[in-house]
Protein backbone atom coordinates (compact mmCIF):
# COMPACT_ATOMS: atom_id res chain seq x y z
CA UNK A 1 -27.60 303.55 149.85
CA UNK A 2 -29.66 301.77 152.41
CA UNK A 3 -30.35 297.72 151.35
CA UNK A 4 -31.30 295.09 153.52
CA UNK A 5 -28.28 292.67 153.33
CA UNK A 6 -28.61 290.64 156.56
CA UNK A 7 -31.56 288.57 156.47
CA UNK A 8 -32.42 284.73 157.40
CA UNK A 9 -33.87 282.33 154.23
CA UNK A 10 -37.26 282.26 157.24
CA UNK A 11 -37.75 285.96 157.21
CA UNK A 12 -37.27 286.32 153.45
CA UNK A 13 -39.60 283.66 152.58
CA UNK A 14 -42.32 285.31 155.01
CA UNK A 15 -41.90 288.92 153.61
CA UNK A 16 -42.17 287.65 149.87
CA UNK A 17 -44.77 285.06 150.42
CA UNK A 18 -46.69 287.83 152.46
CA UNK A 19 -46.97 290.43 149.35
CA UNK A 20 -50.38 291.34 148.14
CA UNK A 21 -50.96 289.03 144.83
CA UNK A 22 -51.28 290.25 141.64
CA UNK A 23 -54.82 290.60 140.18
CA UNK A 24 -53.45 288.98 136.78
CA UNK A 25 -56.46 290.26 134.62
CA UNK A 26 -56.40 294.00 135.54
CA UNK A 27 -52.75 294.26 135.04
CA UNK A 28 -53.54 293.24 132.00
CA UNK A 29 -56.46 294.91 131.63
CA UNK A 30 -55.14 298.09 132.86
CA UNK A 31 -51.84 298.21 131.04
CA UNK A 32 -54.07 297.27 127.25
CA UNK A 33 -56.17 300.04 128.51
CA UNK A 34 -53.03 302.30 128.93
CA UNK A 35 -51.83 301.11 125.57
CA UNK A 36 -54.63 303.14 123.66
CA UNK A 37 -53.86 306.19 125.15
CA UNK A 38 -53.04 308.38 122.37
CA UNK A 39 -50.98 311.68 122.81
CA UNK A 40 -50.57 315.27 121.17
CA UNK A 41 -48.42 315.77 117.74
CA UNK A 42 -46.84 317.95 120.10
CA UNK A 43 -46.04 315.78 123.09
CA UNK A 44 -44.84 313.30 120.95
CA UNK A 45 -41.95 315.00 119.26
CA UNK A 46 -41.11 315.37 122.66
CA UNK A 47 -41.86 312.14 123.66
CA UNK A 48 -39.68 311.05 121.13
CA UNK A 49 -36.53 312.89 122.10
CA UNK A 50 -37.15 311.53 125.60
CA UNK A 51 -37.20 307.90 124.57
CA UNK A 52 -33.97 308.50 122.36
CA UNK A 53 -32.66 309.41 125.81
CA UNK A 54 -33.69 306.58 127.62
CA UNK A 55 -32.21 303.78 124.99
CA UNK A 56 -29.43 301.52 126.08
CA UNK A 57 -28.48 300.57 122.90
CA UNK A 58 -27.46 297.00 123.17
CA UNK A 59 -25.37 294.81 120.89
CA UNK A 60 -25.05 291.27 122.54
CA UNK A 61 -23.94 288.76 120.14
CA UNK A 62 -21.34 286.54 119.60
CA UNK A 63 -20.07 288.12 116.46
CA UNK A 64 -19.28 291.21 117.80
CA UNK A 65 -16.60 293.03 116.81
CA UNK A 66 -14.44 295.96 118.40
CA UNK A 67 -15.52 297.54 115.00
CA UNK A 68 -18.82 297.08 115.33
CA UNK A 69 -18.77 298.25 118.60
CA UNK A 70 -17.20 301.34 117.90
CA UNK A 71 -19.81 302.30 115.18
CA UNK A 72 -22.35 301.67 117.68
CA UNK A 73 -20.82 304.47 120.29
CA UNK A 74 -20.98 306.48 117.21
CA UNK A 75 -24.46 305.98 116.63
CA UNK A 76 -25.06 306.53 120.45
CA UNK A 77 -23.55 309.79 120.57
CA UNK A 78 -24.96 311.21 117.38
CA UNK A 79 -27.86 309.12 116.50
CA UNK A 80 -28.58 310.91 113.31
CA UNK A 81 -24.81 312.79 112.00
CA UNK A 82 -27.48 315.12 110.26
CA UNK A 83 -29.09 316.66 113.17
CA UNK A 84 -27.21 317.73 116.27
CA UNK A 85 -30.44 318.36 118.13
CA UNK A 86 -30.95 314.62 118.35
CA UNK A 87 -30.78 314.05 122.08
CA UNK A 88 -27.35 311.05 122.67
CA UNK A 89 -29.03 307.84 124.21
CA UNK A 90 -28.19 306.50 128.18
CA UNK A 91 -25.57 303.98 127.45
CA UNK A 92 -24.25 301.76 125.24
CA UNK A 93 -24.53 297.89 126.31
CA UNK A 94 -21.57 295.20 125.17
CA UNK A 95 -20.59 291.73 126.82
CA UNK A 96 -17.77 292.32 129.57
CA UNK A 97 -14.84 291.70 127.46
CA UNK A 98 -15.59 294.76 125.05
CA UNK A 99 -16.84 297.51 128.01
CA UNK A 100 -13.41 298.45 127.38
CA UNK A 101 -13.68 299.31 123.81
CA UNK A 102 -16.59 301.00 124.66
CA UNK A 103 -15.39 303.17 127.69
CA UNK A 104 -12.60 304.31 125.17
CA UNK A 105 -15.64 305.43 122.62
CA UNK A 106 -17.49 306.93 124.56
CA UNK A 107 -15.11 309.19 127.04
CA UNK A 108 -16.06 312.59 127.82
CA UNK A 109 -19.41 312.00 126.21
CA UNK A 110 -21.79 311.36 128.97
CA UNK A 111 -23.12 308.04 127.54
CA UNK A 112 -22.66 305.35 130.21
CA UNK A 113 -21.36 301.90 129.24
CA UNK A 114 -23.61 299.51 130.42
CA UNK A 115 -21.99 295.69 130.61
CA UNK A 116 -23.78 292.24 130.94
CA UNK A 117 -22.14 289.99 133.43
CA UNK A 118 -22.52 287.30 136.02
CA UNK A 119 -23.20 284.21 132.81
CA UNK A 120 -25.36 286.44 131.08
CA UNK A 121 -27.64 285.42 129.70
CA UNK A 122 -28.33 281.91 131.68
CA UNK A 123 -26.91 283.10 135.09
CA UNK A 124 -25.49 279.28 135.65
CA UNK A 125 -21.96 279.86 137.00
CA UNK A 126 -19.99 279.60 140.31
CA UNK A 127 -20.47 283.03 142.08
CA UNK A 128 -16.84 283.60 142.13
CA UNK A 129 -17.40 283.79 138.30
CA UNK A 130 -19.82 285.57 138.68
CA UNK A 131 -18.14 288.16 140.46
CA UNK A 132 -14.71 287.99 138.43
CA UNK A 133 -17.34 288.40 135.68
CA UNK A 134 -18.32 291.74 137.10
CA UNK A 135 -15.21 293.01 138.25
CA UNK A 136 -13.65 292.64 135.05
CA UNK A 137 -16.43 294.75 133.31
CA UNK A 138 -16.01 297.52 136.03
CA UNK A 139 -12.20 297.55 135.65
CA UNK A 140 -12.50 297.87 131.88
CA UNK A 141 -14.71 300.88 132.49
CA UNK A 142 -18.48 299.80 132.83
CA UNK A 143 -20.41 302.83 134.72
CA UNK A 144 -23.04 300.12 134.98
CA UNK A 145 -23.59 296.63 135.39
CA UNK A 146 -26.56 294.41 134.03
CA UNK A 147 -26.76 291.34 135.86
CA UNK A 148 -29.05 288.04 135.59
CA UNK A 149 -30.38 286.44 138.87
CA UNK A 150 -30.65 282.51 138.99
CA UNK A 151 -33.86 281.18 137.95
CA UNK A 152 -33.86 278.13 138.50
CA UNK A 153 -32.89 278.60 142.19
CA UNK A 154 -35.76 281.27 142.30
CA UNK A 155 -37.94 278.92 141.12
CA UNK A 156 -37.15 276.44 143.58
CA UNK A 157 -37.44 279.08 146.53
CA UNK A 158 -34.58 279.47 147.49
CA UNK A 159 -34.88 283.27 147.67
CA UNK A 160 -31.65 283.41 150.18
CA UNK A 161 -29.56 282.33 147.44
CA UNK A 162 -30.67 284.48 144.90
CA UNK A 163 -30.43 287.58 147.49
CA UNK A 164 -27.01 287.12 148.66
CA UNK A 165 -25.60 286.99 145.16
CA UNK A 166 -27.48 289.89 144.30
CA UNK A 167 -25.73 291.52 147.48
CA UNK A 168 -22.46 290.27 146.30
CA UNK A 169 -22.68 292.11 142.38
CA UNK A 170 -23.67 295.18 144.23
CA UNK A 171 -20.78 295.27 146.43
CA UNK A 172 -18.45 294.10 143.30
CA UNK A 173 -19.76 297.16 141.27
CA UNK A 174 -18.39 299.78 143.47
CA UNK A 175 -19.34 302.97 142.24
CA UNK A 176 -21.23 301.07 138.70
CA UNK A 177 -24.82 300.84 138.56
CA UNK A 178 -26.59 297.70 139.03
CA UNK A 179 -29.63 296.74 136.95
CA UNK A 180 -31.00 293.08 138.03
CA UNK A 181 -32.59 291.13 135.14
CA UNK A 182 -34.97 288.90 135.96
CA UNK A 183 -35.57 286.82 132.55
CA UNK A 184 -39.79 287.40 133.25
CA UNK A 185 -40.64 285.19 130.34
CA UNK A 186 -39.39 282.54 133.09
CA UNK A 187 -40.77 283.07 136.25
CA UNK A 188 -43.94 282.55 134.88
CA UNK A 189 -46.68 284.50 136.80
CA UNK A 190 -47.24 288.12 138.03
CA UNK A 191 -46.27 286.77 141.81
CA UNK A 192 -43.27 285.79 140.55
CA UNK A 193 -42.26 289.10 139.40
CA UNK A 194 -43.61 291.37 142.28
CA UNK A 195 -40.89 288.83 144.48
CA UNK A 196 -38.10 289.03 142.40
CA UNK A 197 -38.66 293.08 142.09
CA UNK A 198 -38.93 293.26 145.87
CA UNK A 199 -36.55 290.80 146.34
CA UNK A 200 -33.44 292.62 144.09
CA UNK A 201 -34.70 296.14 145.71
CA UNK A 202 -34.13 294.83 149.38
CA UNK A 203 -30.55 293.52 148.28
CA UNK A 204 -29.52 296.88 146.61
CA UNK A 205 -30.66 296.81 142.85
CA UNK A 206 -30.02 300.77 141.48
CA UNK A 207 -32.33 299.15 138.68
CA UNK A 208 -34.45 296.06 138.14
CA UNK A 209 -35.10 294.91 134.28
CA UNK A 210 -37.81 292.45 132.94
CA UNK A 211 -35.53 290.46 130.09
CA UNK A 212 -32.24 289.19 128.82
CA UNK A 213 -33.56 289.84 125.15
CA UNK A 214 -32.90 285.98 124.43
CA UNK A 215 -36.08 284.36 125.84
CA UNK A 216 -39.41 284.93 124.74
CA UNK A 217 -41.44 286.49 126.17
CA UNK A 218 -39.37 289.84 127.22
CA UNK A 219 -40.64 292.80 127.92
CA UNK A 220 -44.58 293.01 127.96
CA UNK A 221 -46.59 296.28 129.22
CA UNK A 222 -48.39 293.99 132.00
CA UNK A 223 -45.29 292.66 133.42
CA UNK A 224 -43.62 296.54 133.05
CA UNK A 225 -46.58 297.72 135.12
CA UNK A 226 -46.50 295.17 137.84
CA UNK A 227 -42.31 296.12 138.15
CA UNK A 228 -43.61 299.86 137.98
CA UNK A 229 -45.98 299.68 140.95
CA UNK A 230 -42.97 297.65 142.96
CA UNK A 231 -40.57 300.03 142.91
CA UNK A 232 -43.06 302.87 143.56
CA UNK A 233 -44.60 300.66 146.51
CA UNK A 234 -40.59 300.43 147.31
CA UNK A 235 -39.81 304.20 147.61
CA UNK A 236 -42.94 304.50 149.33
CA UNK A 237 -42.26 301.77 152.13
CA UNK A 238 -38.25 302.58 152.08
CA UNK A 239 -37.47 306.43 151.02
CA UNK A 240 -35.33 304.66 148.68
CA UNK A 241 -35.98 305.12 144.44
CA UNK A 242 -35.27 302.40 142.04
CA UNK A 243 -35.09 302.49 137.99
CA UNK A 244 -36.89 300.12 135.81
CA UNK A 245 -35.38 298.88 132.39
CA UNK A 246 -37.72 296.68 129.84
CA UNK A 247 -35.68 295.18 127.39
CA UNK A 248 -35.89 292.81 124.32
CA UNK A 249 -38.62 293.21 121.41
CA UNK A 250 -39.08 296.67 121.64
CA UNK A 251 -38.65 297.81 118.25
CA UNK A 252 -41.35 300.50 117.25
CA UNK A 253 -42.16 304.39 118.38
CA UNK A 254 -45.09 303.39 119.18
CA UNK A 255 -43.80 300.83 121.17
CA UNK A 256 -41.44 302.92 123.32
CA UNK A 257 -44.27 305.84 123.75
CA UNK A 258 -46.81 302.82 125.07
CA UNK A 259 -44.17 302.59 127.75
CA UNK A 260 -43.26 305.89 128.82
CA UNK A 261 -47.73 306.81 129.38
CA UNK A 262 -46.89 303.32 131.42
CA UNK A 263 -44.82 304.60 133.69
CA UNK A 264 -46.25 308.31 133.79
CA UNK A 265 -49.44 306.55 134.70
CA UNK A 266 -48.21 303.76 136.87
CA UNK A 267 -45.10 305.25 138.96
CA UNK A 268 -45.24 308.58 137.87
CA UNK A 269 -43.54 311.26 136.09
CA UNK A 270 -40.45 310.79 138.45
CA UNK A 271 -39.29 308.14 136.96
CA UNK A 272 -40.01 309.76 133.21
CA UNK A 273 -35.81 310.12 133.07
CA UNK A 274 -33.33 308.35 131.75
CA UNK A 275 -32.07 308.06 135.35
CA UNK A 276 -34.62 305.91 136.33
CA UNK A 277 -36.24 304.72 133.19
CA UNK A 278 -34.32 302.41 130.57
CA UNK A 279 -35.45 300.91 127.37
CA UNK A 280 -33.04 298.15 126.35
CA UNK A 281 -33.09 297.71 122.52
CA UNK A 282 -31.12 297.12 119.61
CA UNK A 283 -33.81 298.29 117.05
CA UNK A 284 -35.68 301.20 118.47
CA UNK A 285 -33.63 303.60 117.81
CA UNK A 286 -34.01 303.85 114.34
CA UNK A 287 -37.13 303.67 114.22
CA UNK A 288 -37.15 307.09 116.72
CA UNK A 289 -35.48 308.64 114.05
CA UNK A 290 -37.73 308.13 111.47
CA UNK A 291 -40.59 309.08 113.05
CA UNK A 292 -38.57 312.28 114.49
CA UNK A 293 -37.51 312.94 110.63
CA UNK A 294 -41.03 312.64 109.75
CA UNK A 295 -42.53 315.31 112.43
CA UNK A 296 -39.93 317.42 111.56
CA UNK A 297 -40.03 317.29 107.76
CA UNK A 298 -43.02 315.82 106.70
CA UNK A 299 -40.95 313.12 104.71
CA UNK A 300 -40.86 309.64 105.98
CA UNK A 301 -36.97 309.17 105.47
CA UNK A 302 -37.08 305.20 105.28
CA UNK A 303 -34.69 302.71 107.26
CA UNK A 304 -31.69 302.95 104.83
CA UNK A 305 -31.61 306.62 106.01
CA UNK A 306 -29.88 305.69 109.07
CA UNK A 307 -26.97 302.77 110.10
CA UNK A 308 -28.39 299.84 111.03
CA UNK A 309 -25.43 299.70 113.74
């Protein structure tokens, strides 16, 4: 993997202050335009089964349970027990001190166990507990890592910071995946996010995602599309391809199909795979296998069809 990890808090400064801005009404604009595009009865069964794929089905609360936790593998392996042609989703994702419960759930299965870390959600800690943070997920058996960069000293420009401890999580993942949240409803403009997308790409991001799912706003189509043309612009400039996750109120079919003509549109249908295209939800799934129910019976089944975990 080639990243950029030597670089001086000058030279960073000058490469993020020196990106082209953000037109902030066509991205918004473009991406309601986008939003209307309506598909094929056809393409969107398949649609469907492709979004099911893409779902990092995420349970991050403090009442979690091994049990519940273990239903939710369940559910992520065989979304509906009914119908084996349901497609499994991506990964599962748990706080750090239950990856292991769900590495043990999941083993042999091909879902990935994806692990919040480094003071999720708030990213205020010490590095070192930051990184202890990590390791500990990886050692339990997290295939992938979602961290949270500091805001506040992003905010305050100190990009240096913010790119060394992003270097740092990349090299404590080893082999794990890193996907770099960014907490968009807080860096309040369209700048911001082009920076902190380049910014996690240069230090080694496998993945950069808009939202922790506990600040509002998370994920919005205009801020997905601005992420979407960095880490195109990225591959272009670099060689190098980077996955982009939305997560947090993403709860509908329509929702998740919205995203996927995004990114066909926007980056392009290289990214249209769960290896480089996340949705982070807790919700959505369900709601995919209604709607798949429906196409494929013409009876809508209802929410009490399926577990709610």
């Amino acid at each position: 993997m080639a990243t950029e990890t030597r670089t001086s808090a000058g030279e960073l400064r000058a490469f993020l202050h020196g990106l082209p801005g953000v037109d902030q009404v066509g991205a918004d604009e473009r991406a309601a335009r986008l939003a209307t595009r309506s598909i094929k009865t056809s393409a969107k069964a398949e649609a469907i089964d492709l979004a099911i794929s893409m779902v990092d089905l995420t349970t991050l609360e403090g009442a979690d349970t091994p049990g519940k936790v273990r239903a939710l593998c369940a559910k992520g392996v065989r979304p509906d027990p009914a119908d084996p042609g349901v497609p499994k989703v991506a990964a599962i994702c748990v706080y750090p001190d239950l990856a292991g419960v769900a590495a043990e759930a999941v083993r042999g299965t091909g879902v990935g166990v994806a692990s919040v870390a480094t003071a999720f959600p708030s990213g205020r800690a010490p590095l070192e507990a930051k990184l202890a943070d990590t390791r500990a997920a990886v050692a339990a058996g997290a295939t992938e890592i979602d961290m949270v960069i500091d805001r506040g000293a992003f905010l305050a420009g100190d990009y240096l910071k913010v790119h060394e401890e992003i270097v740092a999580t990349r090299q404590a993942c080893g082999d794990a995946h890193l996907k770099v949240i960014f907490e968009t409803g807080e860096l309040a403009t369209y700048d911001n996010v082009r920076r902190a997308s380049w910014l996690a790409m240069r230090a080694g991001a496998d993945f950069i995602k808009t939202s922790t799912g506990k600040v509002a706003p998370a994920a919005t189509l205009p801020v997905t599309l601005v992420m979407l043309e960095a880490v195109r612009d990225f591959r272009d400039a670099t060689g190098r391809q980077v996955g982009v996750k939305p997560a947090g109120g993403i709860r509908t079919t329509k929702d998740a199909i919205r995203y996927l003509v995004l990114v066909n549109e926007t980056a392009g249908p290289d990214w249209l795979t769960p290896r480089w295209f996340r949705l982070g939800a807790s919700s959505l799934l369900n709601d995919l296998l209604m709607q798949r129910r429906k196409l494929a019976t013409g009876v809508y089944s209802g929410p009490d069809h399926f577990t709610k975990d």
